[in-house]
C-alpha atoms as a PDB file:
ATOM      1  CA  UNK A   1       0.000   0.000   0.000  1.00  0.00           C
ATOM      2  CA  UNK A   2       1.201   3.768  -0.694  1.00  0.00           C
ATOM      3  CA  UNK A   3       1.891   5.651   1.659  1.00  0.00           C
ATOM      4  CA  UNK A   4       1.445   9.636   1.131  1.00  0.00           C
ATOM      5  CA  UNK A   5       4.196  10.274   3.580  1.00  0.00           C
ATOM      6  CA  UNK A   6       7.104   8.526   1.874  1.00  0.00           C
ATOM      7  CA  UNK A   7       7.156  10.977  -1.842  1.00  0.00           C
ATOM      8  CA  UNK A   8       6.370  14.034   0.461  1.00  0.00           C
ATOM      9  CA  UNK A   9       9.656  16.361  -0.061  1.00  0.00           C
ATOM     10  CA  UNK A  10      12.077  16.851   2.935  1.00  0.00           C
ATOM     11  CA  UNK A  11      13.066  19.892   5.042  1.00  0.00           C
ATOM     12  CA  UNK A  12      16.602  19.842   3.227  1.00  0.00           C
ATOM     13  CA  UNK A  13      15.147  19.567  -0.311  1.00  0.00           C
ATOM     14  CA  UNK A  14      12.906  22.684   0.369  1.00  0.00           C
ATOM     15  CA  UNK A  15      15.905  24.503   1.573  1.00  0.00           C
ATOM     16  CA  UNK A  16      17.634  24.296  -1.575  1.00  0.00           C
ATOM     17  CA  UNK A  17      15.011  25.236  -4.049  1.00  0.00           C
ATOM     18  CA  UNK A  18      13.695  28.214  -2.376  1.00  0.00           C
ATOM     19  CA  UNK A  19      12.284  31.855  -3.823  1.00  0.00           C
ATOM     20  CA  UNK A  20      14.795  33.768  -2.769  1.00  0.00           C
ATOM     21  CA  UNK A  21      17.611  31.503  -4.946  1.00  0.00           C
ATOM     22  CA  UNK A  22      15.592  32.040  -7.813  1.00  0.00           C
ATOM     23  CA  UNK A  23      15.295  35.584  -7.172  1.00  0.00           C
ATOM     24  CA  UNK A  24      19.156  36.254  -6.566  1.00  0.00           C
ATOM     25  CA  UNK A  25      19.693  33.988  -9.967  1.00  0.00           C
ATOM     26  CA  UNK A  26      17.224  36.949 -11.801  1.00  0.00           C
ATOM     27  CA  UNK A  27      19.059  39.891 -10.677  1.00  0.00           C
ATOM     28  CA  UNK A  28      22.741  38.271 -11.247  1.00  0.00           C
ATOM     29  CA  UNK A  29      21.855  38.003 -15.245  1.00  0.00           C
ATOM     30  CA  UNK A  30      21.431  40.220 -17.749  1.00  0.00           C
ATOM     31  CA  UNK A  31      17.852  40.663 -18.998  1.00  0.00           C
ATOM     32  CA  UNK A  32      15.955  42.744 -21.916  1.00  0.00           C
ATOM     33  CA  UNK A  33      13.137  44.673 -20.759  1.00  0.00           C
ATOM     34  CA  UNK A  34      10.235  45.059 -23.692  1.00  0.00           C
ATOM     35  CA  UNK A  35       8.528  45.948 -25.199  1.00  0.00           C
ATOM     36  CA  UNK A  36      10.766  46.503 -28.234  1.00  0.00           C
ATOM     37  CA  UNK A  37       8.566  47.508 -31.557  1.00  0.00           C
ATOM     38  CA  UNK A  38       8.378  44.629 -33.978  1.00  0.00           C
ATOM     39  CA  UNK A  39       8.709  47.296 -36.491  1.00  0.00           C
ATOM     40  CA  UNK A  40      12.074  48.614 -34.467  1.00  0.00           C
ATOM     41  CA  UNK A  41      13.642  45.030 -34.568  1.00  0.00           C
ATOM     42  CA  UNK A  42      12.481  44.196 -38.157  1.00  0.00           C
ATOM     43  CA  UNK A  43      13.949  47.466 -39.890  1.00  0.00           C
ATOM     44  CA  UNK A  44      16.984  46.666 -37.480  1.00  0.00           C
ATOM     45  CA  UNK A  45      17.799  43.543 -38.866  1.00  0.00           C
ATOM     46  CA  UNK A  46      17.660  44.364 -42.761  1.00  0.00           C
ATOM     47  CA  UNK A  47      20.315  46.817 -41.906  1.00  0.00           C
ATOM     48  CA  UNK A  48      23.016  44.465 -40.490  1.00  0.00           C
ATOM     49  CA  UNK A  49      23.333  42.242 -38.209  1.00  0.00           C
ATOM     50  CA  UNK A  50      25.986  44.343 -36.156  1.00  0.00           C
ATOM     51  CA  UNK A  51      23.344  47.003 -36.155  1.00  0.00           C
ATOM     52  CA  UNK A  52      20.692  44.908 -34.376  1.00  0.00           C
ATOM     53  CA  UNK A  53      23.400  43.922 -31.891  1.00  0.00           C
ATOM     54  CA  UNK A  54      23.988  47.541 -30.982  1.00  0.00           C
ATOM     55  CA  UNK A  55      20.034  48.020 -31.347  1.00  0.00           C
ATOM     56  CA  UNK A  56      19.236  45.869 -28.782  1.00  0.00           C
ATOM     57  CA  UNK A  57      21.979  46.785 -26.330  1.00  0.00           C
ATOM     58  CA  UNK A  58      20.347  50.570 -26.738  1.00  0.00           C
ATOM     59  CA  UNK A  59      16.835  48.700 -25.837  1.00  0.00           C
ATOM     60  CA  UNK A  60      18.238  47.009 -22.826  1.00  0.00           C
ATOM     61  CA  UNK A  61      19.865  50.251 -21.526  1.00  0.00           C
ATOM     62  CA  UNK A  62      16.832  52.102 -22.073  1.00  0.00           C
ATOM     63  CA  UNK A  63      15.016  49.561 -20.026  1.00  0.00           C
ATOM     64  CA  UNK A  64      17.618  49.538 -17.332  1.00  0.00           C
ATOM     65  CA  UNK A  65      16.863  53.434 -16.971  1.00  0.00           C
ATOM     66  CA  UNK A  66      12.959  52.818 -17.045  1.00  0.00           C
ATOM     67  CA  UNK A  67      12.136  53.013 -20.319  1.00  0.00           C
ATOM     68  CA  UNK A  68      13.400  56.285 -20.748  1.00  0.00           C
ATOM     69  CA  UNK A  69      14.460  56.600 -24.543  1.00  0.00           C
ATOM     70  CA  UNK A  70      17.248  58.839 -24.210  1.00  0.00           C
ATOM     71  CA  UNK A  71      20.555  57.267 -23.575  1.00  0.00           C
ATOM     72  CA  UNK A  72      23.770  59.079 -22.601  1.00  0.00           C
ATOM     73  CA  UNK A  73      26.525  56.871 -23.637  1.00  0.00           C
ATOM     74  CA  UNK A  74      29.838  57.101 -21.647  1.00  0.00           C
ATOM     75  CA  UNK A  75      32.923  55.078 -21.856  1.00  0.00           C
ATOM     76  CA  UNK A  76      31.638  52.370 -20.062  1.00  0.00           C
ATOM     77  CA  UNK A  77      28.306  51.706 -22.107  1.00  0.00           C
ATOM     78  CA  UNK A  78      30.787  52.219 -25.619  1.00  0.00           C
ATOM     79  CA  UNK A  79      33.099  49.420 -24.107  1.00  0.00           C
ATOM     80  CA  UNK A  80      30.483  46.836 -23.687  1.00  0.00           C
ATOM     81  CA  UNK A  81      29.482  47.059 -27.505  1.00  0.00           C
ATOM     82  CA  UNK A  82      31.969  44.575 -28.584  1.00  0.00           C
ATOM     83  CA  UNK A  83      32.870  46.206 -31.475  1.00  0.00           C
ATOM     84  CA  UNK A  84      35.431  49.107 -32.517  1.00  0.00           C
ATOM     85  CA  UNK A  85      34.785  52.335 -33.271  1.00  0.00           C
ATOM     86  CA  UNK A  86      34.161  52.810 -36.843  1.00  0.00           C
ATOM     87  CA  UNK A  87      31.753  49.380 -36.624  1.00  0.00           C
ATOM     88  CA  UNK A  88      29.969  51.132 -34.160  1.00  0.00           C
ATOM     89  CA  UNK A  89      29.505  54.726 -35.842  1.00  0.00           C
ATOM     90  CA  UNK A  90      28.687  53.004 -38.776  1.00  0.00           C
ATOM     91  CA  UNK A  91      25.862  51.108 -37.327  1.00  0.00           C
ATOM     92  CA  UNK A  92      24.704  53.511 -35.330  1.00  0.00           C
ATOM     93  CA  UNK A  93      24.398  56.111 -39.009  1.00  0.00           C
ATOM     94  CA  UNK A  94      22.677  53.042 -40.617  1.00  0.00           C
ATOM     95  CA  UNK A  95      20.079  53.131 -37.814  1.00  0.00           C
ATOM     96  CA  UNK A  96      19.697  56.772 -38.215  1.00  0.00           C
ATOM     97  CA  UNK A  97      19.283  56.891 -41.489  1.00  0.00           C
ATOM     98  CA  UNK A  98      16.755  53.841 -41.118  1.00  0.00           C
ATOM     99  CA  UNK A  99      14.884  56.682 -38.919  1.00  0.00           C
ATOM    100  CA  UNK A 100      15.517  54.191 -36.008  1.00  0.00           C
ATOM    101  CA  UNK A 101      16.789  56.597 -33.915  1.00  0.00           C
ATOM    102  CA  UNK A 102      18.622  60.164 -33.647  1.00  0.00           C
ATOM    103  CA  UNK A 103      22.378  60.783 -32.664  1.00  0.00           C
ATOM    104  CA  UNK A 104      23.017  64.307 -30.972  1.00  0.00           C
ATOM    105  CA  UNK A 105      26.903  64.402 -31.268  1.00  0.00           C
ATOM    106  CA  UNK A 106      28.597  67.406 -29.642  1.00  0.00           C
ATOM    107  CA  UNK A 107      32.503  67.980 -30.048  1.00  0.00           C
ATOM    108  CA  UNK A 108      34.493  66.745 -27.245  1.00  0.00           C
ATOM    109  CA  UNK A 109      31.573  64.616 -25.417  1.00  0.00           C
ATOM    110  CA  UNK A 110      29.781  61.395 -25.805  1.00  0.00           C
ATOM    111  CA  UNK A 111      26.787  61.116 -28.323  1.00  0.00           C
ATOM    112  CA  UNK A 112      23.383  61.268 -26.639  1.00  0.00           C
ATOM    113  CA  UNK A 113      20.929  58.888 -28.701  1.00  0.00           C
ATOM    114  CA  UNK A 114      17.402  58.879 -28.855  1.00  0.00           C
ATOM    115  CA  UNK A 115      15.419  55.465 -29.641  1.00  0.00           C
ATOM    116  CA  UNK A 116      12.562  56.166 -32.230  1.00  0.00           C
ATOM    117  CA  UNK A 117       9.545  53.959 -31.713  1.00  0.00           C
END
């Protein structure tokens, strides 16, 4: 006869799988926060596929700063495209010119972009 008692899980089981694991796992990882316009991604990825790499990485800034739309890059934010400099300006004029977004360059600072929904 079964007995209900004997597949029940034990104390030390539920210890290791427990919310707040989970939850520390979530925070450690880097995540995209939506919603990214179909249209955004699709125009993105005719252009190149260097551009949609840099696309994205604007989208998950923006939704580390609460969706705000407007993102100041700095030296740290360039270094973690992955790519060098002229792949980056290029992709980032592709973009523009795909009316994707706007650059604001002024001499002697970091460009400020603006995603375009």
């Amino acid at each position: 006869m079964l007995k209900l008692k004997d597949y029940l899980l034990t104390d030390n089981y539920k210890s290791i799988v427990t919310n707040k694991t989970i939850r520390e796992k979530r925070l450690t990882e880097p995540f995209l926060r939506g919603p990214i316009p179909m249209r955004w991604l699709n125009e993105s990825m005719a252009i190149s596929g260097t551009a949609t790499k840099i696309g994205l990485y604007l989208w998950h800034i923006s939704g580390m700063n609460n969706q705000n739309l407007i993102i100041k890059l700095n030296k740290k934010l360039i270094n973690e495209f992955n790519v060098s400099r002229q792949t980056r300006y290029r992709a980032f004029q592709a973009l523009e010119n795909a009316g994707l977004l706007t650059i604001e360059q002024k001499n002697g600072r970091y460009p400020e972009i603006t995603l375009i929904c």
